[in-house]
Protein backbone atom coordinates (compact mmCIF):
# COMPACT_ATOMS: atom_id res chain seq x y z
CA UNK A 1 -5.49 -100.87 16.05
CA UNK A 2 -2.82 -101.39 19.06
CA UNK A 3 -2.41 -99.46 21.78
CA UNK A 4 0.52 -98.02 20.60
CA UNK A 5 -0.90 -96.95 17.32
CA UNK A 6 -3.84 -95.09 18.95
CA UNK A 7 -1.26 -93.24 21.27
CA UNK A 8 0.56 -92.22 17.55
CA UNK A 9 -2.68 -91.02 16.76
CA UNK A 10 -3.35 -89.00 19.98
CA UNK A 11 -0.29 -87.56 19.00
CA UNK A 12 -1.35 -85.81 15.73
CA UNK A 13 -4.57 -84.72 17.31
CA UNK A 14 -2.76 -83.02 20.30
CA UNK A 15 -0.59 -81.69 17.53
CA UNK A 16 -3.49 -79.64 15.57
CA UNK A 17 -5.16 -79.27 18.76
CA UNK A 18 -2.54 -76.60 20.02
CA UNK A 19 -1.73 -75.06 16.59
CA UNK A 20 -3.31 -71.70 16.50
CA UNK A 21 -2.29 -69.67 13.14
CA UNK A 22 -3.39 -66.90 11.57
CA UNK A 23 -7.00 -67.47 9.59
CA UNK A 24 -7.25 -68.25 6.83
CA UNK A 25 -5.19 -70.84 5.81
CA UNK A 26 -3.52 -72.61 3.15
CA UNK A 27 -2.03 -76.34 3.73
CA UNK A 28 1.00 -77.67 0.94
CA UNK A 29 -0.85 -80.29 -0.18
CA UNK A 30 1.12 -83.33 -2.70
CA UNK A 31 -1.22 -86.07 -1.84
CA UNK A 32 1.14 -88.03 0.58
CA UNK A 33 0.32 -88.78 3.73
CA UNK A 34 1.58 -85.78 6.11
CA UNK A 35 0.06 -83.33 3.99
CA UNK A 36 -3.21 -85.25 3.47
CA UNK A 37 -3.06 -85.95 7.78
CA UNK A 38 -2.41 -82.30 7.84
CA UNK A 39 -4.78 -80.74 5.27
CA UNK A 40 -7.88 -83.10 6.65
CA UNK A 41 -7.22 -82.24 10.62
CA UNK A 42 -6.89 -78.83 9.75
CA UNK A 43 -10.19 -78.17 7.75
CA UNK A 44 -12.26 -80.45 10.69
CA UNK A 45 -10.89 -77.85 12.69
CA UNK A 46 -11.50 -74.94 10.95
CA UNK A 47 -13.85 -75.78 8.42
CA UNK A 48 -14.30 -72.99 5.54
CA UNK A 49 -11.03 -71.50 6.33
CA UNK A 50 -8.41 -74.22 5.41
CA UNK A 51 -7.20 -74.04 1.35
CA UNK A 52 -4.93 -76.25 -0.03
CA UNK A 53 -2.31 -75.86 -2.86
CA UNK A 54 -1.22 -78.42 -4.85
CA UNK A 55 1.98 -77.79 -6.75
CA UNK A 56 2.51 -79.84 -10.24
CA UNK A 57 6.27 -80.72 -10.44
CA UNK A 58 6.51 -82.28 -13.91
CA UNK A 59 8.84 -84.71 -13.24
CA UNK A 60 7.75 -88.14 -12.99
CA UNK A 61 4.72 -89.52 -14.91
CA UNK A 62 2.91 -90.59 -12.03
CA UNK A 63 2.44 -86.28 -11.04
CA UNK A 64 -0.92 -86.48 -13.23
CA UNK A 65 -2.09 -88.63 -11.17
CA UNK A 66 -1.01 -87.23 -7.97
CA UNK A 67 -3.11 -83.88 -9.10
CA UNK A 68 -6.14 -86.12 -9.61
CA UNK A 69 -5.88 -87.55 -6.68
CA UNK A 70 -5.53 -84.31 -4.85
CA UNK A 71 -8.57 -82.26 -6.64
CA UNK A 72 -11.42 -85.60 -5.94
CA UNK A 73 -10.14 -85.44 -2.08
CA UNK A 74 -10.63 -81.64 -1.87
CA UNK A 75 -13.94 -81.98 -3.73
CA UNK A 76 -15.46 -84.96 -1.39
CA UNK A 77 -14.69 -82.68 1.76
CA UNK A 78 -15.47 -79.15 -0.06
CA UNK A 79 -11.46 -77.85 0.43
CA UNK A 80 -10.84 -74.87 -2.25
CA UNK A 81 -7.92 -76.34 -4.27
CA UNK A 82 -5.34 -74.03 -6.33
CA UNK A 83 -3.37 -76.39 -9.06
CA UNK A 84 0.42 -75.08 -9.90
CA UNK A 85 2.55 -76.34 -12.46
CA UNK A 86 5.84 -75.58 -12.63
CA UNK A 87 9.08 -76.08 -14.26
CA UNK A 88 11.73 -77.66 -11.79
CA UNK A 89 14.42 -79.14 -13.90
CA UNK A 90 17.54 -77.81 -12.27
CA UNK A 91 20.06 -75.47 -13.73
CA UNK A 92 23.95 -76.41 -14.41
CA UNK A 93 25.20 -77.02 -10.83
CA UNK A 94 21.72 -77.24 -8.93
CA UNK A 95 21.06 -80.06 -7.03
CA UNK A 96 17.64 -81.50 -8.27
CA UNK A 97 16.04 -81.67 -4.69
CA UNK A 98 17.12 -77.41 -4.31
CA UNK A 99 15.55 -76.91 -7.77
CA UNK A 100 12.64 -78.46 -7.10
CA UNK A 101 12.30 -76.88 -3.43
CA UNK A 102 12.88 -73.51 -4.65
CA UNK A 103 10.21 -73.80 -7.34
CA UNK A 104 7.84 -74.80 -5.12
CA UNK A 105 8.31 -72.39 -2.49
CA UNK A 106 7.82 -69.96 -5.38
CA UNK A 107 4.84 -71.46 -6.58
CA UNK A 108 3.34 -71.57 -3.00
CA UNK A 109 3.62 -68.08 -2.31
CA UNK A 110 2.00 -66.91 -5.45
CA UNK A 111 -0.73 -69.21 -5.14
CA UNK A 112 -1.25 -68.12 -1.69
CA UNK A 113 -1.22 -64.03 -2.63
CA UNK A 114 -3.20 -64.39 -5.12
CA UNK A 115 -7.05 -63.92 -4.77
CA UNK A 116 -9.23 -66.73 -3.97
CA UNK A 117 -12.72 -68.15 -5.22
CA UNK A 118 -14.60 -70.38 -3.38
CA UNK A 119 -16.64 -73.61 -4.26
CA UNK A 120 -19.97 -71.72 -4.99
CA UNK A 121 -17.85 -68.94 -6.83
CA UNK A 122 -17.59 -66.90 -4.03
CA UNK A 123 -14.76 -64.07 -3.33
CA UNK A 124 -12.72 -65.63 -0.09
CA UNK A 125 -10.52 -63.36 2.09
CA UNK A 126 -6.44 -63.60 1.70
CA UNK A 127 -4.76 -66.06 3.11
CA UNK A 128 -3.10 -65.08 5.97
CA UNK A 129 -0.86 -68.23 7.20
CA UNK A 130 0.62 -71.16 5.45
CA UNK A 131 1.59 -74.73 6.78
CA UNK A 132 3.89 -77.35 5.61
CA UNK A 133 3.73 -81.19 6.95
CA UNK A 134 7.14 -82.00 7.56
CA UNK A 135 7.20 -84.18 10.41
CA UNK A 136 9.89 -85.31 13.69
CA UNK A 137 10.97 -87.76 11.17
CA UNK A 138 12.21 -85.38 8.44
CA UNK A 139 13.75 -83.32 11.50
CA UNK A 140 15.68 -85.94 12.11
CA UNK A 141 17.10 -86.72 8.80
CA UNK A 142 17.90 -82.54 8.30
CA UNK A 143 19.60 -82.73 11.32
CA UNK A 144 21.92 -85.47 10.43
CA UNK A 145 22.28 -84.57 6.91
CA UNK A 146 23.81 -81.19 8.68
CA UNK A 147 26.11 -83.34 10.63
CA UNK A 148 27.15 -84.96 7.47
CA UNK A 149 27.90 -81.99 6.16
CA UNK A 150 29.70 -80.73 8.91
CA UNK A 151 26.97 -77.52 9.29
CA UNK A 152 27.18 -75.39 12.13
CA UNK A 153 24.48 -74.32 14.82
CA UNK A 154 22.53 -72.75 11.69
CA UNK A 155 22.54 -75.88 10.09
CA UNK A 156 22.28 -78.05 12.78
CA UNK A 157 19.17 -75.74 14.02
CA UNK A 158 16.88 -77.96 11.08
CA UNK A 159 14.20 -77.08 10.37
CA UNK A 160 12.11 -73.98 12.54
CA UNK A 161 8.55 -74.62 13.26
CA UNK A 162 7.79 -70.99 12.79
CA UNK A 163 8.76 -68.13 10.44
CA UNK A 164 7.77 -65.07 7.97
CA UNK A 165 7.88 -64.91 4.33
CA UNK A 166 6.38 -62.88 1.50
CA UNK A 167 4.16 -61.04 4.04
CA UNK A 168 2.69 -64.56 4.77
CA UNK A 169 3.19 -66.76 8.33
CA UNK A 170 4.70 -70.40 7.74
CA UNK A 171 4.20 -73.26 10.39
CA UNK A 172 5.53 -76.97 10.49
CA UNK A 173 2.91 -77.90 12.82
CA UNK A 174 3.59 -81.75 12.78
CA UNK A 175 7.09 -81.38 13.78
CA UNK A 176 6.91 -83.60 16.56
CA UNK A 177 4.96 -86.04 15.35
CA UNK A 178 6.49 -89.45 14.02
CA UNK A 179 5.81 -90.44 10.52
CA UNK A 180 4.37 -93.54 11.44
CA UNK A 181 1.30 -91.74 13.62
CA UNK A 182 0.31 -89.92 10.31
CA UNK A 183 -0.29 -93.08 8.40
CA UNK A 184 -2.13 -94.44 11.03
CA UNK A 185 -4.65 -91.51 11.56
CA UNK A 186 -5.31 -92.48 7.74
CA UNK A 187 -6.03 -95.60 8.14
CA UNK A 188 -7.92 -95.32 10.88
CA UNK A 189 -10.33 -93.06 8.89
CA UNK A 190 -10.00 -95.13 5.78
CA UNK A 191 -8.39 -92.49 4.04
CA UNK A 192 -6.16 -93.11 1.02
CA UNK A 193 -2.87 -91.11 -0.17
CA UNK A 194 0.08 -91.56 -2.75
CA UNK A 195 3.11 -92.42 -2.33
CA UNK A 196 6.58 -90.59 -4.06
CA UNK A 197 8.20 -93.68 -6.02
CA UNK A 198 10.98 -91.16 -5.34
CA UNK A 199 10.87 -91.74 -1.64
CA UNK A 200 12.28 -94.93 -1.65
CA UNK A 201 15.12 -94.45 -4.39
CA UNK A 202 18.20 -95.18 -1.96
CA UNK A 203 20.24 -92.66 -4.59
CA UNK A 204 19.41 -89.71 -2.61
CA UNK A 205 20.85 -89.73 1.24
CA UNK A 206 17.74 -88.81 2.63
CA UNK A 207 16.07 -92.03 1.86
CA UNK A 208 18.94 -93.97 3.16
CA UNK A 209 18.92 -92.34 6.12
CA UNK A 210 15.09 -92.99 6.03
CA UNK A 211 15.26 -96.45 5.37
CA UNK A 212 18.54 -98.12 7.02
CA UNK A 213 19.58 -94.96 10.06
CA UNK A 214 16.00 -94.14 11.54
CA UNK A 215 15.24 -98.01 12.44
CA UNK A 216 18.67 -98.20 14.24
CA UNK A 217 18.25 -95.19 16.26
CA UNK A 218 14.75 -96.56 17.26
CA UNK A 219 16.42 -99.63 18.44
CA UNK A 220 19.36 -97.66 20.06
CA UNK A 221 17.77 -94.67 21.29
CA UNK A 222 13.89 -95.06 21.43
CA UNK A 223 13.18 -91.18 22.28
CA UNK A 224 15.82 -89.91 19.77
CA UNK A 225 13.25 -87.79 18.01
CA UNK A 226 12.38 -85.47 21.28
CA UNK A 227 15.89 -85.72 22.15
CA UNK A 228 17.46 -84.55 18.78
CA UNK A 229 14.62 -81.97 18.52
CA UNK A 230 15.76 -80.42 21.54
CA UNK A 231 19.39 -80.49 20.24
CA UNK A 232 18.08 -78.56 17.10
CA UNK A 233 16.19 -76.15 19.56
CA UNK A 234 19.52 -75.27 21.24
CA UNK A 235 21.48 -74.61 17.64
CA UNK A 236 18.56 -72.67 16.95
CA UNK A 237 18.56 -70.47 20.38
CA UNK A 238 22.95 -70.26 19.20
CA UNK A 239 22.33 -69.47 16.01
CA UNK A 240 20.08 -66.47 17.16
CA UNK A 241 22.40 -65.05 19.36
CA UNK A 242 25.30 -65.27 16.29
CA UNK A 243 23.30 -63.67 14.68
CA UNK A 244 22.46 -60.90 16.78
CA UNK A 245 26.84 -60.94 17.55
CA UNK A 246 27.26 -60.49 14.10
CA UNK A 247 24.37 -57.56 13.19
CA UNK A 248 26.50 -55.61 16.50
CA UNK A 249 30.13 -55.92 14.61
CA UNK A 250 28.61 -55.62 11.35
CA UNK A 251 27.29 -52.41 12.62
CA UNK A 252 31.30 -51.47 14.23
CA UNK A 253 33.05 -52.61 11.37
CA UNK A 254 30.66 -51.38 8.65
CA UNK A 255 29.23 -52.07 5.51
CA UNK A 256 31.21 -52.84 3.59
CA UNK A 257 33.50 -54.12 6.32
CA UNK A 258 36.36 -51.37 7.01
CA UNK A 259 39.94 -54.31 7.27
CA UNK A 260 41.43 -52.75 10.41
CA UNK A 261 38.09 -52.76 11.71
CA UNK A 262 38.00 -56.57 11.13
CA UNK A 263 41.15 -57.12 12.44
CA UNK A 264 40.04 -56.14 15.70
CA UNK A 265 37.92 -58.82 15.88
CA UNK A 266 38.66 -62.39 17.45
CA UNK A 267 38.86 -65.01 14.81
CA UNK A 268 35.33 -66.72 15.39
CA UNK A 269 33.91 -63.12 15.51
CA UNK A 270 35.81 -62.35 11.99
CA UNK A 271 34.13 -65.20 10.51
CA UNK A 272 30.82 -64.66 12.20
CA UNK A 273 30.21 -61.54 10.83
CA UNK A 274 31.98 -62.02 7.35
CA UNK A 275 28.78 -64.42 6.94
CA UNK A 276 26.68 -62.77 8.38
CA UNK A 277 28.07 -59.57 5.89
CA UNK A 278 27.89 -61.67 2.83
CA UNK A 279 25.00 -63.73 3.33
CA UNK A 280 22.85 -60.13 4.23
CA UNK A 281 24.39 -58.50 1.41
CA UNK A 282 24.61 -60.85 -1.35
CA UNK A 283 22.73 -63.89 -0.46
CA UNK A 284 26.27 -66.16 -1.00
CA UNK A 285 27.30 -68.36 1.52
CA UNK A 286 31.62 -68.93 1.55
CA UNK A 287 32.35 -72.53 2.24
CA UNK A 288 34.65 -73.64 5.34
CA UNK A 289 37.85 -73.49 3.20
CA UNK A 290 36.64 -69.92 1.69
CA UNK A 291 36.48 -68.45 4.92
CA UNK A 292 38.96 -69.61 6.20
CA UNK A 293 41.49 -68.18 3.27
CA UNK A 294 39.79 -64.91 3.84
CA UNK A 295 40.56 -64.59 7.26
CA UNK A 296 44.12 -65.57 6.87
CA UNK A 297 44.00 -62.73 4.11
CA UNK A 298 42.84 -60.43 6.30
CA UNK A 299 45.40 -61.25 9.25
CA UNK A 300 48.61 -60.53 7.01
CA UNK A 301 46.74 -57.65 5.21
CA UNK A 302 49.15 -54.66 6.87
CA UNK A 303 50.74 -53.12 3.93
CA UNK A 304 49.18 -50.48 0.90
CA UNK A 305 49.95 -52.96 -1.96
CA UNK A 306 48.50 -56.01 -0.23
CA UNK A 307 46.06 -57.43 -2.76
CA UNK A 308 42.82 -59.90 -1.60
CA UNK A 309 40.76 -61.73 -4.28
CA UNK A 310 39.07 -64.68 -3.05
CA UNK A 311 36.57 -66.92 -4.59
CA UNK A 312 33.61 -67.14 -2.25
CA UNK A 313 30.41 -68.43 -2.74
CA UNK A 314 29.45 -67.30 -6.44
CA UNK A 315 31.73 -64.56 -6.61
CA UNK A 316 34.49 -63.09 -5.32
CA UNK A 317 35.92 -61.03 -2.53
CA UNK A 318 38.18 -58.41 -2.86
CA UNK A 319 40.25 -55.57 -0.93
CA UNK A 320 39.65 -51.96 -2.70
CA UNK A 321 40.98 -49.84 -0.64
CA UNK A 322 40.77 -49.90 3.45
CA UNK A 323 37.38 -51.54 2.75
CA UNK A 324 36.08 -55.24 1.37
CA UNK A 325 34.02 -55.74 -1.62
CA UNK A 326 31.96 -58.93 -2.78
CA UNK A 327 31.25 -58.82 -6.74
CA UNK A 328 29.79 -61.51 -8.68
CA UNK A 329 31.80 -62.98 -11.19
C-alpha cells in the first residue's frame, strides 16, 4: 500500500475515532463499501452495541444477492442484522432515486423503533442513534447537483452531518472522508463488498458527475472536497439564520399570512417567509417562477375584488379574504 493510501486510511480511522453518538447504534448497511467501512469500524469500536439494517429494494436482480452478502458478513463478526423489503417503484411524477430514498428512510426508522433480539436470542435495548455512510465525495456531487439546479443556501447547504428524526439521532460520520480511503481500508483488511451496477449507469447525473466532474476537480483543485465542504457549512450557517428570519415574520404576519401584513415586508423577506409558511404548513415547496408570481400578486393586491389563485407546489394558493390560504388540489 502507498503512502498516500495509508494516509486515506488514517483518514477513516480519525473519522470513527472522534464520532461519539448516542449508544446503541444502528449503521444503513447495503453491502457497498462506505457502509461496510462504516458498519465494521463502528462495531470494533463499540462492539455489542453497533446493529445494522439492511433494506431490500426490489429493483434489480442482483438485490438477493446483496442481502446474502450482507447477513454472512454480519454473522462472521456477530453484528445483529434486521432485513427490510420494500416496495420502491415510484409513483406518476416521482423521480425513481426520491422513491427509492423515501422508502428507505421509512424502512430505516421502523426497523430501528422496533424491538431488537440479539444473536443468542437475547432482548437488546432501543436503538438510540442511527448513521448513514455518505462520504466528502457524495457531498460534493449534492452540492453541485444544487448548483445545477440553481438551489439556494438550503440547497446548497448538502447534506448536514447531524440531525433528529422519529425520536432517533442521525449522523453522516464519513463526511469528510474521500471515497477512495474507504475502499482502501477494505482492502487493506481483505474485506469484500458489492458494487450497485446502478452506480455506474451515466443516465443518472450523479454518476456523471462521479465519473467525468470529480477527476477534473482533483486535477484542478486538489483540496476541493474541504474547500466545498466549508462552502456547504456557510449555506448551512445562512440557511439557519433564514430560517430563524422567517419563524420572526411568520410570527408578525401570521398564520395564515394576514396580505397587508406581507406587504410590509421587503421582497426577499416576502419570499423567505412565504416558504418558510408553506413548507411548515403544508410540506410543498413553490418553485422560483411560483414565487415569484405570488409576490407580484401580492404587490398589486390593494383592492376588495382582487382575486389570487396560484399554482404552487401541489396545490394552490389563494386570497380569501385579508388572509392567504394553501389548499391542495
Amino acid at each position: 500500500m502507498t503512502g498516500k493510501s495509508k494516509a486515506l486510511v488514517n483518514v477513516v480511522d480519525q473519522a470513527v475515532a472522534t464520532f461519539d453518538p448516542p449508544l446503541p447504534l444502528a449503521i444503513a448497511f447495503s453491502g457497498g463499501a462506505d457502509s461496510s467501512v462504516l458498519l465494521l469500524a463502528c462495531h470494533a469500536r463499540w462492539p455489542g452495541q453497533v446493529r445494522a439494517i439492511h433494506v431490500h429494494h426490489g429493483l434489480q436482480e442482483a438485490a438477493d444477492g446483496f442481502q446474502v452478502h450482507c447477513e454472512k458478513l454480519c454473522a462472521q463478526h456477530a453484528i445483529v442484522l434486521k432485513v427490510c423489503k420494500i416496495d420502491a417503484r415510484h409513483e406518476s411524477g416521482q423521480s425513481p432515486e426520491d422513491a427509492a430514498r423515501q422508502g428507505r428512510y421509512r424502512a430505516l426508522i421502523d426497523a430501528a423503533t422496533q424491538s431488537w433480539v440479539g444473536v443468542e436470542g437475547q432482548e437488546l435495548a432501543p436503538v438510540r442513534s442511527m448513521a448513514l455512510a455518505q462520504h466528502a465525495d457524495d457531498q460534493v456531487e449534492t452540492l453541485l447537483l444544487a448548483l445545477s439546479r440553481g438551489a439556494g443556501v438550503a440547497g446548497l447547504a448538502a447534506m448536514p452531518f447531524q440531525w433528529q428524526r422519529a425520536g432517533l439521532q442521525w449522523f453522516r460520520p464519513l463526511l469528510a472522508v474521500p471515497g477512495q480511503a474507504l475502499r482502501d481500508w477494505l482492502l487493506q483488511r481483505d474485506v469484500a463488498w458489492v458494487e450497485d451496477p446502478t452506480n455506474t449507469d451515466q443516465g443518472y447525473t450523479r454518476n456523471r458527475i462521479r465519473a467525468q466532474l470529480l477527476p477534473v476537480l482533483e486535477q484542478v483543485f486538489p483540496q476541493f472536497r474541504s474547500t466545498f465542504a466549508r462552502s456547504s457549512e456557510n449555506c448551512a450557517q445562512a440557511a439557519d439564520l433564514l430560517d430563524d428570519l422567517a419563524i420572526s415574520d411568520l410570527q408578525a404576519v401570521g398564520v395564515p399570512p394576514r396580505i397587508r401584513d406581507l406587504q410590509s415586508l421587503p421582497q426577499a423577506r416576502q419570499a423567505n417567509v412565504l416558504r418558510h409558511w408553506l413548507r411548515s404548513s403544508y410540506c410543498t415547496t413553490p418553485s422560483a417562477a411560483q414565487l415569484a408570481q405570488l409576490i407580484a400578486q401580492i404587490g398589486v393586491c390593494t383592492t376588495r375584488g382582487h382575486r389570487i389563485h396560484i399554482k404552487v407546489g401541489r396545490g394552490f394558493v389563494e386570497r380569501r379574504g385579508v388572509i392567504l390560504d394553501w389548499y391542495n388540489s
